[in-house]
N, C-alpha and C. Protein backbone atom coordinates (compact mmCIF):
# COMPACT_ATOMS: atom_id res chain seq x y z
N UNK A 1 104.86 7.58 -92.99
CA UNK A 1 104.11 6.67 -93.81
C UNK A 1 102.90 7.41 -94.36
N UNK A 2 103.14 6.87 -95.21
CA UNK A 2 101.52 8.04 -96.48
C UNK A 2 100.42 7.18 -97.03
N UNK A 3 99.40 7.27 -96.61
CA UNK A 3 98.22 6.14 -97.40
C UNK A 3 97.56 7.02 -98.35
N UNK A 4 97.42 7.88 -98.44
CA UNK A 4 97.06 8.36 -99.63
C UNK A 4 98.07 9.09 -100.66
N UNK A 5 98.15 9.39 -101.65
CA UNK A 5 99.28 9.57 -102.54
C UNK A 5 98.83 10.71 -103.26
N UNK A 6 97.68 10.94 -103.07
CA UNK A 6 96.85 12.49 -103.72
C UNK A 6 96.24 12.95 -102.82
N UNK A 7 96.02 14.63 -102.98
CA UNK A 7 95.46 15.34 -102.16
C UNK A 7 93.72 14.58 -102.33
N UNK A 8 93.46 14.41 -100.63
CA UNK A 8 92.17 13.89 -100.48
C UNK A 8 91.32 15.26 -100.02
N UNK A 9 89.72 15.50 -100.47
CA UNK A 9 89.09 16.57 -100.26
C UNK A 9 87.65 16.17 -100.09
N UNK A 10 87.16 15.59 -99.02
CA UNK A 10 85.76 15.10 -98.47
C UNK A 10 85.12 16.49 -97.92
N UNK A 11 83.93 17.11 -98.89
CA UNK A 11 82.98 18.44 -98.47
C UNK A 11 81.81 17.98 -97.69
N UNK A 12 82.36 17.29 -96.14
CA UNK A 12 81.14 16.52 -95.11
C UNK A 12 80.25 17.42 -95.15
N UNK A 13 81.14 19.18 -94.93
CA UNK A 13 79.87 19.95 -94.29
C UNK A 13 79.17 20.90 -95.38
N UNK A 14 79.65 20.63 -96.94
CA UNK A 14 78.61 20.78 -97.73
C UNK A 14 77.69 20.57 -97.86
N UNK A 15 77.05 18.85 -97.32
CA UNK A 15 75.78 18.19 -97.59
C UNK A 15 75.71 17.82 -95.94
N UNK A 16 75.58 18.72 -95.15
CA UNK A 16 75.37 18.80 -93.99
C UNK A 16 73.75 18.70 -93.85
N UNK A 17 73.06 19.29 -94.46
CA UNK A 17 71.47 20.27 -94.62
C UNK A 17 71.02 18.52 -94.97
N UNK A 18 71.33 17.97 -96.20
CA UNK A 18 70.88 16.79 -96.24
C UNK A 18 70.91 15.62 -95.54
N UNK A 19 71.69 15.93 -95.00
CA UNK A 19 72.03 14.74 -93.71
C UNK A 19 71.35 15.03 -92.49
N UNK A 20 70.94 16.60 -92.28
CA UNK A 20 70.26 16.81 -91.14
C UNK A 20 68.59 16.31 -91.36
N UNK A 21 68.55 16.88 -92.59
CA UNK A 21 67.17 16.01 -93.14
C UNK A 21 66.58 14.72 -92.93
N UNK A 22 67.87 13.75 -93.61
CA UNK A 22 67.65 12.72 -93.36
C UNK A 22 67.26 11.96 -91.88
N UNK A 23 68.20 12.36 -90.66
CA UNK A 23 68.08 12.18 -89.64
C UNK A 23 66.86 12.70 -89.05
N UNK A 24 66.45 13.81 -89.47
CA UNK A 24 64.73 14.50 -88.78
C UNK A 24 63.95 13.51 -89.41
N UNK A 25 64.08 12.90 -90.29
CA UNK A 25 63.05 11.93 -91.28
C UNK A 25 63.50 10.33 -90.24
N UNK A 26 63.95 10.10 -90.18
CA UNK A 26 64.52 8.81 -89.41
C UNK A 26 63.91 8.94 -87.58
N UNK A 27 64.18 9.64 -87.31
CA UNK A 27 63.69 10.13 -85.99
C UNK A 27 61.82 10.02 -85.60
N UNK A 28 61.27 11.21 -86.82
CA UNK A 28 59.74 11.07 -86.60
C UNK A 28 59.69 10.02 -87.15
N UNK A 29 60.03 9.47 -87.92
CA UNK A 29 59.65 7.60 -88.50
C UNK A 29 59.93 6.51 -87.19
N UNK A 30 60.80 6.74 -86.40
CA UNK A 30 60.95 6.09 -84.88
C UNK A 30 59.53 6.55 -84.19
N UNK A 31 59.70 7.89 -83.55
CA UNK A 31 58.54 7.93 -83.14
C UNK A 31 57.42 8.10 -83.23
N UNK A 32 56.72 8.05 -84.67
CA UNK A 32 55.76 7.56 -85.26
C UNK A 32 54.95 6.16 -84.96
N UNK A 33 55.98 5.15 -85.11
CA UNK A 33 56.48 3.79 -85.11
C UNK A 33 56.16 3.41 -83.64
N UNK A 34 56.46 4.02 -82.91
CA UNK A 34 56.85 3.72 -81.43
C UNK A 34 55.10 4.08 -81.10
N UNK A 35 54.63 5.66 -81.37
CA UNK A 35 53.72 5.45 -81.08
C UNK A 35 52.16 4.25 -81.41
N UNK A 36 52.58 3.93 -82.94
CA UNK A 36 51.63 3.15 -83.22
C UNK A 36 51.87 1.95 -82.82
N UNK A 37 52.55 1.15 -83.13
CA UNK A 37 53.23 0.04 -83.12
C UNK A 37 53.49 -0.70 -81.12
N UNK A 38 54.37 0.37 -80.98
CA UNK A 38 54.14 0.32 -79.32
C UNK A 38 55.93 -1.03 -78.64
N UNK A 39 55.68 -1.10 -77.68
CA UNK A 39 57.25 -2.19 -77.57
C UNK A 39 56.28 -3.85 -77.68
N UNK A 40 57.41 -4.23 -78.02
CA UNK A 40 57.27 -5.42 -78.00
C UNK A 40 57.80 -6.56 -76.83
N UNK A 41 57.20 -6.43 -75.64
CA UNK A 41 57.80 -6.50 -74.27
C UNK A 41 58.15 -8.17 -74.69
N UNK A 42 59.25 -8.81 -74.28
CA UNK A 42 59.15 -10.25 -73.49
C UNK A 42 58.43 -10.67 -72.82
N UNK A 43 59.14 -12.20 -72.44
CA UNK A 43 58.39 -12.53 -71.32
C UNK A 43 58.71 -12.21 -69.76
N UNK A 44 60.50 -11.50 -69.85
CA UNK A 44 60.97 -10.39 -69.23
C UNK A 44 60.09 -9.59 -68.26
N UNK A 45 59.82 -8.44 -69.11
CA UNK A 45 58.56 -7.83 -68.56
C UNK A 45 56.91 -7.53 -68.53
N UNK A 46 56.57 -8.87 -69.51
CA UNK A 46 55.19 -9.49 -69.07
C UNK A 46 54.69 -10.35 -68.41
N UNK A 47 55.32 -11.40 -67.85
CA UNK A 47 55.45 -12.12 -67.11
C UNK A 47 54.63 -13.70 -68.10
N UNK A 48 54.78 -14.79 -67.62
CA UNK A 48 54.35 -15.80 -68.43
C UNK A 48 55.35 -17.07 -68.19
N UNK A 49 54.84 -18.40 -68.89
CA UNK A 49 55.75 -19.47 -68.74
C UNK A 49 56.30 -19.97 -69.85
N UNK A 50 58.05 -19.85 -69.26
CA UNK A 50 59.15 -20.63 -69.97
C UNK A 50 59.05 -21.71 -69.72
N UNK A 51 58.98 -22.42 -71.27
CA UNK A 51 59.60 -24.28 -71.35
C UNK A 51 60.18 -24.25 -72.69
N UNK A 52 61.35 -25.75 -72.07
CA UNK A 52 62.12 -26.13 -73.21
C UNK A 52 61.44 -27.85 -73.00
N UNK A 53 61.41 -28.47 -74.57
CA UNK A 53 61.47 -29.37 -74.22
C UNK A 53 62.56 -30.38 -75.42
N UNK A 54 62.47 -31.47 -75.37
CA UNK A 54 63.56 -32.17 -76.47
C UNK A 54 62.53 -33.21 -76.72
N UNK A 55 62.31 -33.85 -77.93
CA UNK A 55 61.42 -34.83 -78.34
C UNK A 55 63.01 -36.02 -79.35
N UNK A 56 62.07 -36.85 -79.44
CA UNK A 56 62.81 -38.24 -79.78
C UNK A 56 63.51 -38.07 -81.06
N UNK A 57 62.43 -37.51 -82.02
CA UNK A 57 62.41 -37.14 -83.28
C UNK A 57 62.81 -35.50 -83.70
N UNK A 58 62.94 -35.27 -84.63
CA UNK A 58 63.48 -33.71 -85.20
C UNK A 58 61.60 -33.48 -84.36
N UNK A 59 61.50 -32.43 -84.02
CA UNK A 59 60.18 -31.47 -83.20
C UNK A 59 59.44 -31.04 -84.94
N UNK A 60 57.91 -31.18 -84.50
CA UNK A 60 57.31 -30.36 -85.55
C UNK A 60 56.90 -29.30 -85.24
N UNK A 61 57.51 -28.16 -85.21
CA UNK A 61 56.75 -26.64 -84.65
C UNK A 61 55.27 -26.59 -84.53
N UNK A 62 55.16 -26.33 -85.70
CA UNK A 62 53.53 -26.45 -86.09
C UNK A 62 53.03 -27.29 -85.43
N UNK A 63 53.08 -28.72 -85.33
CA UNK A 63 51.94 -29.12 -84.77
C UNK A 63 52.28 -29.13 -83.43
N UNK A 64 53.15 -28.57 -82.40
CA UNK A 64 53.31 -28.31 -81.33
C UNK A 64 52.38 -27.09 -81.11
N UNK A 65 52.31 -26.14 -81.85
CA UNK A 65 51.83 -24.79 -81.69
C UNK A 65 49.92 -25.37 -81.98
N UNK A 66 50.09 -25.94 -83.21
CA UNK A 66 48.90 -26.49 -83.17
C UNK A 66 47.98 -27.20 -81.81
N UNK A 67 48.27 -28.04 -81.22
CA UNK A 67 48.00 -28.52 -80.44
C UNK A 67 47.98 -28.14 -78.82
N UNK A 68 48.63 -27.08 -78.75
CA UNK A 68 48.92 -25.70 -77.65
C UNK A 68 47.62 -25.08 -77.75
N UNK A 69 47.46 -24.44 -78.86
CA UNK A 69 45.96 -23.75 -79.22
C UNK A 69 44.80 -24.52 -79.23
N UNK A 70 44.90 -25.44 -79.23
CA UNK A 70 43.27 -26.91 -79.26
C UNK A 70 43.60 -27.08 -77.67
N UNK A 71 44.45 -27.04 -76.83
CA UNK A 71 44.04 -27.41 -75.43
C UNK A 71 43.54 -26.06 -74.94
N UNK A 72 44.13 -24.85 -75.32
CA UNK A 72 43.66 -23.58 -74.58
C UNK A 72 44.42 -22.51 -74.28
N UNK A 73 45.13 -23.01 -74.53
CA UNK A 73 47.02 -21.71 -74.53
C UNK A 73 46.58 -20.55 -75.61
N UNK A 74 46.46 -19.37 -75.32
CA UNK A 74 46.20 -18.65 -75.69
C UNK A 74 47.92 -17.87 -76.55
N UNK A 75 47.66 -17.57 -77.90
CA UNK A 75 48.55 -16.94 -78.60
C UNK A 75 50.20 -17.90 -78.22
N UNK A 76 50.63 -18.89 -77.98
CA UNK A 76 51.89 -20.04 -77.71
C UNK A 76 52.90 -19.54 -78.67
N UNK A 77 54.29 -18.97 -78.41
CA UNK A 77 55.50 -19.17 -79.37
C UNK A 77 56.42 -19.78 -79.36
N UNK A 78 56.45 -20.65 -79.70
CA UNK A 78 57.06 -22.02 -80.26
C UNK A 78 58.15 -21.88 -81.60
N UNK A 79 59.44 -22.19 -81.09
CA UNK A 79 60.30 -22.13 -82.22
C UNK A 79 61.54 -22.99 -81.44
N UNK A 80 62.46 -23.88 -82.49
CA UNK A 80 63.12 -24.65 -82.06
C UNK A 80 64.45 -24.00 -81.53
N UNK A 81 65.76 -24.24 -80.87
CA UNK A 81 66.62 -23.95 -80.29
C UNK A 81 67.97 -24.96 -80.14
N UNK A 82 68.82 -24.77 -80.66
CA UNK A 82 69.89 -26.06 -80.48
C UNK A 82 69.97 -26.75 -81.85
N UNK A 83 69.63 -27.95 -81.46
CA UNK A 83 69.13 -29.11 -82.43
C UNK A 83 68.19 -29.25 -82.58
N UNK A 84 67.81 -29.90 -83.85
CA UNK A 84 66.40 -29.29 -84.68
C UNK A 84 65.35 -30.46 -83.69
N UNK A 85 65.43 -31.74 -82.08
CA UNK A 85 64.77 -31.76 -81.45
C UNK A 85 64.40 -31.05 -79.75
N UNK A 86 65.03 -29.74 -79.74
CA UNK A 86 64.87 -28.83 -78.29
C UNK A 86 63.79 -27.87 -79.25
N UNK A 87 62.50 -27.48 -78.40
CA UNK A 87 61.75 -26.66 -78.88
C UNK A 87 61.82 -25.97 -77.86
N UNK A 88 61.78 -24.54 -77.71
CA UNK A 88 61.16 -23.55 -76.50
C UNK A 88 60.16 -22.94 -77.07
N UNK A 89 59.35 -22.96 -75.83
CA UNK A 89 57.80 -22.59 -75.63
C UNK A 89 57.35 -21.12 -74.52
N UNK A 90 56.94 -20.21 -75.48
CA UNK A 90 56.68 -19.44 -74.35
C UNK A 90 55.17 -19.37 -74.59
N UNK A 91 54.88 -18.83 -73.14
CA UNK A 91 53.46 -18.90 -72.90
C UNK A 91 52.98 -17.46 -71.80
N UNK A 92 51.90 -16.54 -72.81
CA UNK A 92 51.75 -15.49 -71.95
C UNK A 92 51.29 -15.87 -70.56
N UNK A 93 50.83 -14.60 -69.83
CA UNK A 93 50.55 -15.15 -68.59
C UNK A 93 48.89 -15.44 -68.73
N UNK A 94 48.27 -16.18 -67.43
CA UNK A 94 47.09 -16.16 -67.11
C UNK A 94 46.51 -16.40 -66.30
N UNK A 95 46.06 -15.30 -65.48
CA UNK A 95 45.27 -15.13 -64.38
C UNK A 95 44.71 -16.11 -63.57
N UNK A 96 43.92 -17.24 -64.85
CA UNK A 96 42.89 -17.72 -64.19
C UNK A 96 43.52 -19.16 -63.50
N UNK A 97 45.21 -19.17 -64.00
CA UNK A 97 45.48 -20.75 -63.60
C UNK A 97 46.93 -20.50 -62.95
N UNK A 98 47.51 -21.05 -62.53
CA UNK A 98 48.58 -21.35 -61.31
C UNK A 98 49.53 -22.15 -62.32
N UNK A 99 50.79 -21.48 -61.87
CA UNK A 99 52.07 -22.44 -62.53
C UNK A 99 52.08 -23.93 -62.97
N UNK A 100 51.69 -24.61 -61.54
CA UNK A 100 51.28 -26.21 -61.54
C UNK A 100 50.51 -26.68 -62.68
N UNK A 101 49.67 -25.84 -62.48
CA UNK A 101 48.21 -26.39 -63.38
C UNK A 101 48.51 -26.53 -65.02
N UNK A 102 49.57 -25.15 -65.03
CA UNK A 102 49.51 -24.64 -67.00
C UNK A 102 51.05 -25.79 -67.03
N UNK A 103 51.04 -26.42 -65.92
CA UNK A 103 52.53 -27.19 -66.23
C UNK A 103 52.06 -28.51 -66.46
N UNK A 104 51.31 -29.01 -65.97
CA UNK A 104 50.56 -30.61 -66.05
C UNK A 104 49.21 -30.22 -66.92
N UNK A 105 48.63 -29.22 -67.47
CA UNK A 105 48.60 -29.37 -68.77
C UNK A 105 49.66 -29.48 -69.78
N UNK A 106 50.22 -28.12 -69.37
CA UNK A 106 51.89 -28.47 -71.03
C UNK A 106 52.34 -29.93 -71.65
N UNK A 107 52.69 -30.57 -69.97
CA UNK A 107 52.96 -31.52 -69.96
C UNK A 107 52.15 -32.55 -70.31
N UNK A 108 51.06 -32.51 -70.48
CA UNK A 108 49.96 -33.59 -71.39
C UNK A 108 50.31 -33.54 -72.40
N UNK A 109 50.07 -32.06 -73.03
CA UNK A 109 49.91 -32.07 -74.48
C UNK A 109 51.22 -32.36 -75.03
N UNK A 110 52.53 -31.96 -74.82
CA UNK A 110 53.75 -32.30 -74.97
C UNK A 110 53.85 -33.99 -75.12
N UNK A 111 52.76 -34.32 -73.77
CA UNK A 111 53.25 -36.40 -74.18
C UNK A 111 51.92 -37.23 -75.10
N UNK A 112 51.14 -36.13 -75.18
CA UNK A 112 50.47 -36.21 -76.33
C UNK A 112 51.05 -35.87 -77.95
N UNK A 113 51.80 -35.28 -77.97
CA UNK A 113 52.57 -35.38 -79.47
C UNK A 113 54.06 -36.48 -79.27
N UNK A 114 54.42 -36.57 -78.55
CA UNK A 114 55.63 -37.26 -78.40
C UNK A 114 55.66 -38.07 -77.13
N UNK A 115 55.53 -39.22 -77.08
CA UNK A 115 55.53 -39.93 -75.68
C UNK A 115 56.75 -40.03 -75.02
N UNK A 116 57.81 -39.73 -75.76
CA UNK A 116 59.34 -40.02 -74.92
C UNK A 116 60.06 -38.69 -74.73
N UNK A 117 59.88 -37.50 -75.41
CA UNK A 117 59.93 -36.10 -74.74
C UNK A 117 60.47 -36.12 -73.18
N UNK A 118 61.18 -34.84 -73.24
CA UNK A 118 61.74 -34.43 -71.89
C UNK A 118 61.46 -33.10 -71.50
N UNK A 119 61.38 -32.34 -70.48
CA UNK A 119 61.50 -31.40 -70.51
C UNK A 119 63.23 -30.95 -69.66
N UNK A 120 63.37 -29.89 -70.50
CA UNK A 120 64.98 -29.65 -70.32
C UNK A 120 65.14 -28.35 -69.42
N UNK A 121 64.23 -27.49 -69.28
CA UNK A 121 64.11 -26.60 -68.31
C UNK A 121 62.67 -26.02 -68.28
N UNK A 122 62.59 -25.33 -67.19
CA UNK A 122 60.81 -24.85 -66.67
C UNK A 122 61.38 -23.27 -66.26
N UNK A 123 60.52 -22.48 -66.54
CA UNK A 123 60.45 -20.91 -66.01
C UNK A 123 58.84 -20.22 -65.58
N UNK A 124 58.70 -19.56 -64.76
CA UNK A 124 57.28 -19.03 -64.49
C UNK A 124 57.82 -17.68 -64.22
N UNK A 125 57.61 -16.86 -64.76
CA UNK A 125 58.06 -15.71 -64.56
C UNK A 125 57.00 -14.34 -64.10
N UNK A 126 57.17 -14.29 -62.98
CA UNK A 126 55.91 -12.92 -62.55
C UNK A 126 55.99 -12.01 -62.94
N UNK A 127 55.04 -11.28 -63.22
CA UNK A 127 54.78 -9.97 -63.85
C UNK A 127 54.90 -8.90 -62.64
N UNK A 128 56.31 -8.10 -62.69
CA UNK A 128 56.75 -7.54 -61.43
C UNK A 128 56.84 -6.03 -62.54
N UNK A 129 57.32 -6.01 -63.44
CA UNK A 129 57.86 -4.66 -64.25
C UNK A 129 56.72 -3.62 -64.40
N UNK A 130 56.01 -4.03 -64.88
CA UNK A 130 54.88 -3.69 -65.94
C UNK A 130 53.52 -3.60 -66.01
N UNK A 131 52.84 -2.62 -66.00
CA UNK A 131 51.45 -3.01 -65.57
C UNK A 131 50.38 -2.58 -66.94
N UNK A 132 49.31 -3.40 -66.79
CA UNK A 132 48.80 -2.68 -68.27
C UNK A 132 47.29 -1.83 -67.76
C-alpha cells in the first residue's frame, strides 16, 4: 500500500540551525519568566481554605468577592463551578485566625448575600510543602 504517489523530500536537517535557535530563544524566555514571574503555587502547596457553596439564585461572583474583601479576607478567589449557582471560594492562609473562626465568619457573609445558601463542601488545608 502507497500513500504517497511522488517522491517525498523533507530537508529537516537543513533548517536544523533555525530550529536550534528557536528552541535556545524559547528556553531563556522560560527561564527568564520563571525567574521574574516565579510559580504560581495553589492552595496545594500554600496552604489556605477551601469552600464550595450553592445559593438559591444563579451566584453573583462579584459581589461574593466583594463582600469577602469588606469583612477582611484578604486577596478571596471566587469563581463559579457546575451550575451557574455552586461558587468555590478559595482563601489564602492566615496566621492570625483558626479554621473555626474564618468558617463562621465565611459563613456570615455567605448568609449575608443569600439567606438560603448551602455549603456543599469545606477544606482547610495546612501549609506542610512550602515555606516562604
Amino acid at each position: 500500500m502507497e500513500f504517497f504517489h511522488k517522491q517525498t523530500n523533507f530537508p529537516f536537517m537543513a533548517t536544523r540551525k533555525v530550529w536550534y535557535t528557536l528552541s535556545a530563544i524559547l528556553m531563556i524566555g522560560s527561564v527568564v519568566s520563571f525567574a521574574t514571574r516565579g510559580l504560581n503555587l495553589g492552595i496545594d502547596f500554600t496552604g489556605g481554605i477551601s469552600a464550595a457553596a450553592t445559593f438559591a439564585q444563579t451566584a453573583n461572583v462579584d459581589a461574593v468577592r466583594t463582600k469577602l474583601n469588606a469583612a477582611g479576607f484578604k486577596d478571596p478567589q471566587v469563581q463559579t463551578f457546575g451550575s451557574s449557582r455552586d461558587v468555590a471560594i478559595r482563601l489564602p492562609p492566615d496566621p492570625t485566625q483558626d479554621a473555626t473562626a474564618i468558617r463562621a465568619k465565611l459563613e456570615a457573609v455567605l448568609q449575608s448575600i443569600d439567606k438560603a445558601r448551602r455549603f456543599s463542601s469545606w477544606r482547610s488545608s495546612a501549609r506542610r510543602w512550602v515555606t516562604s
